[in-house]
C-alpha atoms as a PDB file:
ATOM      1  CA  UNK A   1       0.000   0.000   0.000  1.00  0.00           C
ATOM      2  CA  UNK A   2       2.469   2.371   0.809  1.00  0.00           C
ATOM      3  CA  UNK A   3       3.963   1.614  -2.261  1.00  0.00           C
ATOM      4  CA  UNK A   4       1.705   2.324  -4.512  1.00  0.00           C
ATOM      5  CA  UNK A   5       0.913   5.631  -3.075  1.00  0.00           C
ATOM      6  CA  UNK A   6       3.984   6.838  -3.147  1.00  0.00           C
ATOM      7  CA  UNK A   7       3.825   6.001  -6.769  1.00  0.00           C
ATOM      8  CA  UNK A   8       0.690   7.931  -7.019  1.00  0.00           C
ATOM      9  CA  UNK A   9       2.069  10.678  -5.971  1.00  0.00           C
ATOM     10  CA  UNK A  10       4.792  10.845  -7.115  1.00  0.00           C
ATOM     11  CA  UNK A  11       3.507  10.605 -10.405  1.00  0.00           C
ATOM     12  CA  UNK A  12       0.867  13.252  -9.754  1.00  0.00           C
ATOM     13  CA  UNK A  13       3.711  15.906  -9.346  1.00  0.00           C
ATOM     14  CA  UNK A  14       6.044  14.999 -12.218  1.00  0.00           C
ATOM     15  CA  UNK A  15       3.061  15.519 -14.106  1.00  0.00           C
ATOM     16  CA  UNK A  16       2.216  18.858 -12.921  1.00  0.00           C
ATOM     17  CA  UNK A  17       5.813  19.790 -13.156  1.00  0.00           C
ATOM     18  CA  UNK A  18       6.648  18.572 -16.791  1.00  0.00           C
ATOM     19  CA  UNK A  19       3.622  17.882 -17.893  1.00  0.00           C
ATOM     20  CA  UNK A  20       4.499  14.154 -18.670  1.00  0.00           C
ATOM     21  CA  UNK A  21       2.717  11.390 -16.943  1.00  0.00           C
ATOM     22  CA  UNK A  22       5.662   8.317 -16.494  1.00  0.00           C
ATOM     23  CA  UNK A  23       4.716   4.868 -16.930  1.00  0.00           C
ATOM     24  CA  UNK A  24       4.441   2.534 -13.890  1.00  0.00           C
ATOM     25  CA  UNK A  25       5.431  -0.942 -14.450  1.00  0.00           C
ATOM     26  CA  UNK A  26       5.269  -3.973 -12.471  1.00  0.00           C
ATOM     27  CA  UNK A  27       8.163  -6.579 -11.438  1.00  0.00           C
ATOM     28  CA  UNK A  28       7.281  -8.705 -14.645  1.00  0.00           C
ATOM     29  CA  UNK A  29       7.515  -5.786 -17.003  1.00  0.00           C
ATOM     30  CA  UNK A  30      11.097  -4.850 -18.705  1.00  0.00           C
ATOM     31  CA  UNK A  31      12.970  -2.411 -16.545  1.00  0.00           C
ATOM     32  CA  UNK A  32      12.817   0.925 -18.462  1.00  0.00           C
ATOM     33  CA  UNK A  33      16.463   3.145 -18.048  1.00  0.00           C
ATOM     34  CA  UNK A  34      16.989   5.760 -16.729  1.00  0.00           C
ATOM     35  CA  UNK A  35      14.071   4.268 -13.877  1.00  0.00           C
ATOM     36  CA  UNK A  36      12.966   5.493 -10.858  1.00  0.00           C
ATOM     37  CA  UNK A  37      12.557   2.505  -8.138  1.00  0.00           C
ATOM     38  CA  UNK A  38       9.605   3.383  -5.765  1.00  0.00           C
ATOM     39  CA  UNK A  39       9.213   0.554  -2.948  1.00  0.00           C
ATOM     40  CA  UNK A  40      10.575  -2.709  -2.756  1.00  0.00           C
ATOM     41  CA  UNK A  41      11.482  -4.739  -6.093  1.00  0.00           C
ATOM     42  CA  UNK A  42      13.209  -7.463  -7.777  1.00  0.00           C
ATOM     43  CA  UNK A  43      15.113  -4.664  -9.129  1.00  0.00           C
ATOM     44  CA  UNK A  44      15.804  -3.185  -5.330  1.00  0.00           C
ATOM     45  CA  UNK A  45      16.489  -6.169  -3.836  1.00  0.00           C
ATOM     46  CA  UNK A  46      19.110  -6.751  -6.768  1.00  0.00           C
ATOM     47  CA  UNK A  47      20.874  -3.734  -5.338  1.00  0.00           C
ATOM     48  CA  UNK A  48      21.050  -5.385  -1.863  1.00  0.00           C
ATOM     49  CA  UNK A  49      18.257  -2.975  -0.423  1.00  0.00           C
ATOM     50  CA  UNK A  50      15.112  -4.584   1.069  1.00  0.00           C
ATOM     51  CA  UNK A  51      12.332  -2.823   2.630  1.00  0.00           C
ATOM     52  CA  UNK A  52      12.637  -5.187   6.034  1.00  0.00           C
ATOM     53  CA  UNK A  53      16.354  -4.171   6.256  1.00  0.00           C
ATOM     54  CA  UNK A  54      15.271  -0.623   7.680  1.00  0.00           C
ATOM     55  CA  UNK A  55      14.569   0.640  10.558  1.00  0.00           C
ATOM     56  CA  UNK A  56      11.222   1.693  11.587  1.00  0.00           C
ATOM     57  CA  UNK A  57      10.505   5.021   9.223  1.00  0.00           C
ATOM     58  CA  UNK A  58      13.829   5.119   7.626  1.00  0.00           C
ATOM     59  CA  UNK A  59      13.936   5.809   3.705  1.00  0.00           C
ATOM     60  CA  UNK A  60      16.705   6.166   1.072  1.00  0.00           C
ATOM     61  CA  UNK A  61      16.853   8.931  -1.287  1.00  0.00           C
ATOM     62  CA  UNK A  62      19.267   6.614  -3.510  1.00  0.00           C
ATOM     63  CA  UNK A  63      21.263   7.272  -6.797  1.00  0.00           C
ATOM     64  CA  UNK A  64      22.517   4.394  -8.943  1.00  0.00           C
ATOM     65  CA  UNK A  65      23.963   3.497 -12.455  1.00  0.00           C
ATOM     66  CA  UNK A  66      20.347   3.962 -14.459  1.00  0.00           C
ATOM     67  CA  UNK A  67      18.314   4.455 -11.271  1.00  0.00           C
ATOM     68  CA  UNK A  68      17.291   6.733  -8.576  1.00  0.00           C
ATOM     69  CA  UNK A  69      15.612   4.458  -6.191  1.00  0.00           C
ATOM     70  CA  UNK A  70      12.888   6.164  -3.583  1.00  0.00           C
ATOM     71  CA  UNK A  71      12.512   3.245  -0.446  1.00  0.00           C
ATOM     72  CA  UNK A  72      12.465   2.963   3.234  1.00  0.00           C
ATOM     73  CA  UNK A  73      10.454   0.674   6.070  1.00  0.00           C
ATOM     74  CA  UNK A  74       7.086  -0.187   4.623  1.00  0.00           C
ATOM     75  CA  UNK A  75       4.480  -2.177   6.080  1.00  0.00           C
ATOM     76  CA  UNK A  76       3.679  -5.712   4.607  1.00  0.00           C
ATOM     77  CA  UNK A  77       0.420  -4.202   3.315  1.00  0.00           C
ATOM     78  CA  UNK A  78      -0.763  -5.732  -0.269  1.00  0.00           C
ATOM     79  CA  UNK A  79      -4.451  -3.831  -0.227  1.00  0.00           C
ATOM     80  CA  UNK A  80      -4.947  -1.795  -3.063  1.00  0.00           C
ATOM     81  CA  UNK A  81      -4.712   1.717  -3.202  1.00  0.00           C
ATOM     82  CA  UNK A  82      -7.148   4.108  -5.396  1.00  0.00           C
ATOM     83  CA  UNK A  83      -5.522   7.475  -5.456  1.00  0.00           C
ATOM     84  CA  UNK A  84      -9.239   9.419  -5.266  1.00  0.00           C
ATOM     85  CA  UNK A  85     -10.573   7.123  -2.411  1.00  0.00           C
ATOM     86  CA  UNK A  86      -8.804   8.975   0.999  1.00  0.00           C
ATOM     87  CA  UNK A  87      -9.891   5.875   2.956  1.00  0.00           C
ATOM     88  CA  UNK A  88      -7.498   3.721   0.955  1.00  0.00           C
ATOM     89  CA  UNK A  89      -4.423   5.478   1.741  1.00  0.00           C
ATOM     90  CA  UNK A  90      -1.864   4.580   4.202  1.00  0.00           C
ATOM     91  CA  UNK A  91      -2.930   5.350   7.925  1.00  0.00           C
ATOM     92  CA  UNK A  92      -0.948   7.470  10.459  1.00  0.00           C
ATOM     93  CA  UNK A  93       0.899   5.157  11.898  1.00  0.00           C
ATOM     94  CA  UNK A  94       1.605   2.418   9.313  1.00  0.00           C
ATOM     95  CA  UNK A  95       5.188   2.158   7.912  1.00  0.00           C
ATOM     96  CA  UNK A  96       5.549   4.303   4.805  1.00  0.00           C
ATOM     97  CA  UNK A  97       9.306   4.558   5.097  1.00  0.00           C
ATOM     98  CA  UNK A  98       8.871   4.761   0.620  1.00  0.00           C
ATOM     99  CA  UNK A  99       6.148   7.814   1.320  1.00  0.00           C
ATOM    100  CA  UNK A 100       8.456   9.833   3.140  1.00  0.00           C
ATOM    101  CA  UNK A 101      11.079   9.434   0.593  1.00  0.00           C
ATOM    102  CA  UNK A 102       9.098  10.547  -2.020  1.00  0.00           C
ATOM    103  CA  UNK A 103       8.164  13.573  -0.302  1.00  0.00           C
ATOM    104  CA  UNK A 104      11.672  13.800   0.427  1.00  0.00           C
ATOM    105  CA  UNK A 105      12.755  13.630  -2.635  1.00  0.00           C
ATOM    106  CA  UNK A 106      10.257  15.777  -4.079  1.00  0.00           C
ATOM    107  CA  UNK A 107      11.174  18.765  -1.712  1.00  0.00           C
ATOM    108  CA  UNK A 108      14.778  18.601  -2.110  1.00  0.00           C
ATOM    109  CA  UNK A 109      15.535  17.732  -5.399  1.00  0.00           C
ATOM    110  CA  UNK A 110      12.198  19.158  -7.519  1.00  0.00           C
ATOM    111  CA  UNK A 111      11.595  22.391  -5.120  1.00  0.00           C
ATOM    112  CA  UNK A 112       7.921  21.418  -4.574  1.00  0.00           C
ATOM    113  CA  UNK A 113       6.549  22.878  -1.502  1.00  0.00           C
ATOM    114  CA  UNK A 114       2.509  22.356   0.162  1.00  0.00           C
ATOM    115  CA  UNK A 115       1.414  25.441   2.276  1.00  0.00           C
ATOM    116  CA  UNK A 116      -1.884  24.210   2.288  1.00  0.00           C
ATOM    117  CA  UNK A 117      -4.351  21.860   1.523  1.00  0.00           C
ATOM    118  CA  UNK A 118      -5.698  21.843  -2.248  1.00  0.00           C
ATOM    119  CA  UNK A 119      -3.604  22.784  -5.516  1.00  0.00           C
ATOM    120  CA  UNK A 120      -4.122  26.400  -4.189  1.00  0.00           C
ATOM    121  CA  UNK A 121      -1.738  25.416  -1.477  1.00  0.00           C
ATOM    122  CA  UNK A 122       0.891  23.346  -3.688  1.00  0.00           C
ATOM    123  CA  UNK A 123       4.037  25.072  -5.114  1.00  0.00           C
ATOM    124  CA  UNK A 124       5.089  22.679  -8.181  1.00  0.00           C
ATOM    125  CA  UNK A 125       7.896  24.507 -10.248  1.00  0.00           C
ATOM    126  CA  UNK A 126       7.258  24.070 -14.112  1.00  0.00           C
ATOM    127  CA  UNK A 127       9.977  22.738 -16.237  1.00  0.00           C
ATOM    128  CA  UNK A 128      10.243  21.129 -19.360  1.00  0.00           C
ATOM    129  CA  UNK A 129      12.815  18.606 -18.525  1.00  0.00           C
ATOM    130  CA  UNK A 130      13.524  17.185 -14.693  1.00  0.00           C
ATOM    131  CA  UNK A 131      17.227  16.520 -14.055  1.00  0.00           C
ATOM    132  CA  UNK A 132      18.696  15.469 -10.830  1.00  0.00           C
ATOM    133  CA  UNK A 133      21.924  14.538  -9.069  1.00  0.00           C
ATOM    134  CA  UNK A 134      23.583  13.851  -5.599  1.00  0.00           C
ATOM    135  CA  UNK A 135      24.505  11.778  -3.053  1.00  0.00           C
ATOM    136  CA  UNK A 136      22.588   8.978  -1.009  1.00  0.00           C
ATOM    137  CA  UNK A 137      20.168  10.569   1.750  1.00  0.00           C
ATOM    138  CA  UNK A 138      19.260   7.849   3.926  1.00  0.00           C
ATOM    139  CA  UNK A 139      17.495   9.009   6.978  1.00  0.00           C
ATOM    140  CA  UNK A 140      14.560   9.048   9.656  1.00  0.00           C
ATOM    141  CA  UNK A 141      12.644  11.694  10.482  1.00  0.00           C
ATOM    142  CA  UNK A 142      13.837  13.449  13.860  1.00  0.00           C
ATOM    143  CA  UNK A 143      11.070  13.910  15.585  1.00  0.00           C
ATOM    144  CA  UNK A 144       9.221  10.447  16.061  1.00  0.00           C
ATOM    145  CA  UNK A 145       5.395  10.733  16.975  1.00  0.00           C
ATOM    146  CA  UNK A 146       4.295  13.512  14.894  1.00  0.00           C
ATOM    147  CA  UNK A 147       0.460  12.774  15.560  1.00  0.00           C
ATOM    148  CA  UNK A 148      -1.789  16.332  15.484  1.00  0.00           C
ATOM    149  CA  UNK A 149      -5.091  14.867  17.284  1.00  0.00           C
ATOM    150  CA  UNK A 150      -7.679  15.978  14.859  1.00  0.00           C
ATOM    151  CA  UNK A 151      -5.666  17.179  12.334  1.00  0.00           C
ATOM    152  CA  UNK A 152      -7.738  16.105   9.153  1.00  0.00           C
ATOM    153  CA  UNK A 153     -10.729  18.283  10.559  1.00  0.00           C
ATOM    154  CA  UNK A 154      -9.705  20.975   8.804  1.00  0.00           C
ATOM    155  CA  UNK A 155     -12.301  24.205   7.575  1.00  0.00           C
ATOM    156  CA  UNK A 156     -13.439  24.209   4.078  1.00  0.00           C
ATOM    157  CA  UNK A 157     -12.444  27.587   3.541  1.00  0.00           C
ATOM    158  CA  UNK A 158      -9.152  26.789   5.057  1.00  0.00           C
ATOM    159  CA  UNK A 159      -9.189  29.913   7.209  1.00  0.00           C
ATOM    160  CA  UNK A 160     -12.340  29.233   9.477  1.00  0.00           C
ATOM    161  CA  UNK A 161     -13.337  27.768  12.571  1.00  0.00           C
ATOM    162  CA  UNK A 162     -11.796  23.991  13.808  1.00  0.00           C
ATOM    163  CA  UNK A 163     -14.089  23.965  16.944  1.00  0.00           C
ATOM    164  CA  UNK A 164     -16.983  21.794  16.723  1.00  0.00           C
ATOM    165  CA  UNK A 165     -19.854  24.066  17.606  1.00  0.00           C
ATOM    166  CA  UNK A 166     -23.544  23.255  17.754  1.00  0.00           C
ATOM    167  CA  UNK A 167     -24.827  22.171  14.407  1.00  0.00           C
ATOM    168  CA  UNK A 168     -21.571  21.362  13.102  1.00  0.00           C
ATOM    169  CA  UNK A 169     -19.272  23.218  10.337  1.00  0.00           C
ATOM    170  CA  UNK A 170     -18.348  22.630   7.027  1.00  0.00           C
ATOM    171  CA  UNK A 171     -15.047  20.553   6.744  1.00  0.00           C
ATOM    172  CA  UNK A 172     -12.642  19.857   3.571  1.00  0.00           C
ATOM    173  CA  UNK A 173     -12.921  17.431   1.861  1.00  0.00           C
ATOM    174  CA  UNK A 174     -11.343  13.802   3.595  1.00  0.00           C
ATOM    175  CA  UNK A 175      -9.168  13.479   0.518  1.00  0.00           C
ATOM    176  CA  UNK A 176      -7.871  16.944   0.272  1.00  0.00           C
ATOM    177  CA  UNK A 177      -7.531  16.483   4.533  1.00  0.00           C
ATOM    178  CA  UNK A 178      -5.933  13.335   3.966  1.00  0.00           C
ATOM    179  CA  UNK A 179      -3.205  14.107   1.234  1.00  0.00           C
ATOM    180  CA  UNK A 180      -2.043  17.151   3.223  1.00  0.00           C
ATOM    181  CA  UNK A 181      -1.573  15.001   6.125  1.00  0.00           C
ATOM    182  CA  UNK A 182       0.528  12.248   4.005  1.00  0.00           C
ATOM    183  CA  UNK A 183       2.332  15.248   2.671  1.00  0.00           C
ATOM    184  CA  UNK A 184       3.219  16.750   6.251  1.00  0.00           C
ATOM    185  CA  UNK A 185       4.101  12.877   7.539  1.00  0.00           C
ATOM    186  CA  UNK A 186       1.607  13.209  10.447  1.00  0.00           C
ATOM    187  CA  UNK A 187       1.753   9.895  12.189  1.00  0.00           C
ATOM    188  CA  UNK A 188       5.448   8.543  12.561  1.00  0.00           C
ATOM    189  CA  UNK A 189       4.729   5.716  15.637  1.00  0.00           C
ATOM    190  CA  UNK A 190       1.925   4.775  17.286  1.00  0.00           C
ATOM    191  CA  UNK A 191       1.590   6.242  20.903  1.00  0.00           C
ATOM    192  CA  UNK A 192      -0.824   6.554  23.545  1.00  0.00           C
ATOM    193  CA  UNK A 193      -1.944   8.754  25.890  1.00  0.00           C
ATOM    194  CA  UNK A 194      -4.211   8.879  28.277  1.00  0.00           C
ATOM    195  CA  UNK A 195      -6.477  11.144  31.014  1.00  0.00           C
ATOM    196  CA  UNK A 196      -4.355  10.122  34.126  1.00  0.00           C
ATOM    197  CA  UNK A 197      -6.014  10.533  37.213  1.00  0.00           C
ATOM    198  CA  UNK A 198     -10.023   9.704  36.671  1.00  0.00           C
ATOM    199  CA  UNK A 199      -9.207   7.087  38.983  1.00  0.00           C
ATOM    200  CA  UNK A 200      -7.887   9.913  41.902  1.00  0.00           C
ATOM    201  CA  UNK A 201     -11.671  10.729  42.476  1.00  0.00           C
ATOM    202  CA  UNK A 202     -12.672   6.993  43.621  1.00  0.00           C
ATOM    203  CA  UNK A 203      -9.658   6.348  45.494  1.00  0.00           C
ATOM    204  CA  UNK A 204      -9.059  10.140  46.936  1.00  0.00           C
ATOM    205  CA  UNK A 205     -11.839  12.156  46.718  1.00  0.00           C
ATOM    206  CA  UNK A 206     -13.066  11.684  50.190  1.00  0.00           C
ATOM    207  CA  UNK A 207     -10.117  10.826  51.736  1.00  0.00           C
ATOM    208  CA  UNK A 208      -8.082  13.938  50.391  1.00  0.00           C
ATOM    209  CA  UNK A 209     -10.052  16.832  49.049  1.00  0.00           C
ATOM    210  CA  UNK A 210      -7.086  19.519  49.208  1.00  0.00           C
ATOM    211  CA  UNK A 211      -5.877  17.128  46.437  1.00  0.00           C
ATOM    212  CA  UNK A 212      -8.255  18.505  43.912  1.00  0.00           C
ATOM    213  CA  UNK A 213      -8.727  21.753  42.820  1.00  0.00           C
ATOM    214  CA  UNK A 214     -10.712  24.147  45.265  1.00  0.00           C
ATOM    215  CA  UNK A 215     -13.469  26.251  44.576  1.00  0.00           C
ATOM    216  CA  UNK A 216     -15.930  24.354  42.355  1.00  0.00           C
ATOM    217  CA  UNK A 217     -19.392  23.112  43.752  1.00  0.00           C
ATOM    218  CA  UNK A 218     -20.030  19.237  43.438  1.00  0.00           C
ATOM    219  CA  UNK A 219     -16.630  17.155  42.010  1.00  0.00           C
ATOM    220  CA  UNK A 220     -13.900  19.026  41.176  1.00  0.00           C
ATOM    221  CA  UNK A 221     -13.399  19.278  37.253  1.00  0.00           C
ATOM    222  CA  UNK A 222      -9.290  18.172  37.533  1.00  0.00           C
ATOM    223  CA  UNK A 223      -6.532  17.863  40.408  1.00  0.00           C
ATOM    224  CA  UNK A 224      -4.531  20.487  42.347  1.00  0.00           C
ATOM    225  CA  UNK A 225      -1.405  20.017  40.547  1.00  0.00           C
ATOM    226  CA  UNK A 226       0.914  22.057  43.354  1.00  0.00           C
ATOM    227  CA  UNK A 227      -0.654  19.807  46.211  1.00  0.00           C
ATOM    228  CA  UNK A 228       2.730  18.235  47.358  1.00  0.00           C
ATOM    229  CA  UNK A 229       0.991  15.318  48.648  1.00  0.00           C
ATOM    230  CA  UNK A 230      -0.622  14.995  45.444  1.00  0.00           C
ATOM    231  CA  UNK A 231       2.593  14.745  43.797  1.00  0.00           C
ATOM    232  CA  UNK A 232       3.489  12.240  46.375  1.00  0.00           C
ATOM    233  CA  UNK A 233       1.116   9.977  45.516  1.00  0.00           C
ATOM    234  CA  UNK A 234       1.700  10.619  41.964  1.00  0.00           C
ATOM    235  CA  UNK A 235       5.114   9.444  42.347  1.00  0.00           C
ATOM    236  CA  UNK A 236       4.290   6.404  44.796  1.00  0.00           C
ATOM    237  CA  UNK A 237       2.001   5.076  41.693  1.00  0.00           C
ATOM    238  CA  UNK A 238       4.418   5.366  39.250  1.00  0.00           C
ATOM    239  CA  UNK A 239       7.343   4.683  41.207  1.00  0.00           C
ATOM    240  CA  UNK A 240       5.061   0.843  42.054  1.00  0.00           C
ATOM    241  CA  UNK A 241       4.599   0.442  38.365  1.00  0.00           C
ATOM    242  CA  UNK A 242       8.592   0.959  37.543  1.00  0.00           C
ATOM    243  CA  UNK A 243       9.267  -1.471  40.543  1.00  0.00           C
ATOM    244  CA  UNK A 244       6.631  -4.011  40.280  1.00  0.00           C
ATOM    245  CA  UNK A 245       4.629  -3.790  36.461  1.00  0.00           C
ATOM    246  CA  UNK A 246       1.593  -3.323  37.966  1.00  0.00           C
END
C-alpha cells in the first residue's frame, strides 16, 4: 500500500511539473532506463536494499547506475490503493518509510513545496525537462510521533473555525484532509496517551479533598497540581509500576 501511493504521488507531481505522466510498471515488465525505483522490487532487492532491512521510518533517497531508487520501512500491506478514495491510503501510523522518501525527494531535489491543503496550497515549479543529481540521503525523520489529534478536521475555507460548535461546520474534503496530512508525515509511531487521574476521584476524593482543585461546587473538574501530597502519591504510583509492572 504504501507503495503504490507513493507512486501515485509521485507521479501526480512529475506531471504537474513537466507535464508528462511516467509509466508505472510492475516486477514482470522490462525495466525501463533511466528508472525510478519506488518501494521494494526485484530490481531493489538486486541492489542489496530490502524494505525489512530498515529501521522503523527510515527511507533512502538513492542514486545508482540507471536508477534513482525512492525506499524505506514499509508495512507488509498488499491492499490496493485508489488514489481518489482517501480511505485507501496509508494510515498514520503504518510504515511508509517509501512515502516519506518521495516527499523527500520531491522537496529537495524538484523544489515542490505544500502550504496548504488543495492545488491552491501546492508550489510545483514548471519545467520542461527534470534533471537530478547527488549523493545517497538515507534518513529518519527526527522527531518520532508527529500525531496532530484531529488534524484532518480541517475548515473548508481553510481559514475558518476547527471547533466543533452546535450544528456542526463545514469541513474539507477527507481526501484533500488526507493528502495534506501524508504530505506533512503526520503519524510517525503509534503512541498513547491517556487522562491520568479519573481514577484519583474513587480512590481520593473523600479521603483527600485539598488534592483537587478548590473552589468548584459538586466534584472538582481536575486535580490540584501544586498539592505536594498529590505529587506524592503521583510518584508512589508510578514509582510501584517501575518497581513491580503493575
Amino acid at each position: 500500500r504504501a507503495a503504490q501511493f507513493a507512486v501515485a504521488e509521485l507521479q501526480y507531481h512529475l506531471e504537474k511539473m513537466t507535464g508528462t505522466v511516467l509509466p508505472v510498471v510492475a516486477d514482470s515488465d522490462p525495466l525501463p532506463r533511466p528508472a525510478i525505483l519506488v518501494g521494494e522490487s526485484a530490481a531493489t532487492r538486486a541492489l542489496g536494499l530490502a524494505s525489512a532491512d530498515f529501521a522503523p521510518q527510515e527511507y533512502l533517497i538513492g542514486f545508482r547506475p540507471g536508477a534513482l531508487v525512492l525506499m524505506g520501512r514499509d508495512a507488509d500491506d498488499r491492499a490496493a490503493v485508489d488514489y481518489q478514495n482517501a480511505a485507501t491510503f496509508p494510515g498514520d501510523f503504518d510504515e511508509q518509510g517509501t512515502v516519506y522518501a518521495v516527499y523527500d525527494f520531491l522537496e529537495r531535489f524538484c523544489a515542490v513545496r505544500w502550504y496548504l491543503p488543495t492545488e491552491l496550497g501546492e508550489v510545483i515549479p514548471a519545467r520542461s525537462t527534470l534533471t537530478v543529481e547527488g549523493r545517497d540521503l538515507r534518513r529518519r525523520p527526527a522527531m518520532t510521533y508527529r500525531y496532530v489529534y484531529r488534524g484532518e478536521n480541517l475548515p473548508a475555507d481553510l481559514i475558518g473555525d476547527t471547533i466543533e460548535r452546535e450544528g456542526g461546520y463545514p469541513s474539507l474534503d477527507q481526501r484533500s484532509s488526507r493528502l495534506f496530512m501524508r504530505r506533512m508525515r503526520q503519524g510517525g509511531e503509534r503512541y498513547n496517551a491517556n487522562h491520568s487521574f479519573y481514577g484519583y476521584y474513587d480512590r481520593f476524593l473523600n479521603e483527600h479533598p485539598d488534592w483537587f482543585a478548590q473552589g468548584y461546587e459538586g466534584q472538582p473538574p481536575q486535580m490540584c497540581f501544586t498539592n505536594q501530597d498529590f505529587i506524592n502519591q503521583v510518584i508512589a504510583d508510578a514509582r510501584e509500576h517501575f518497581d513491580t509492572g503493575k
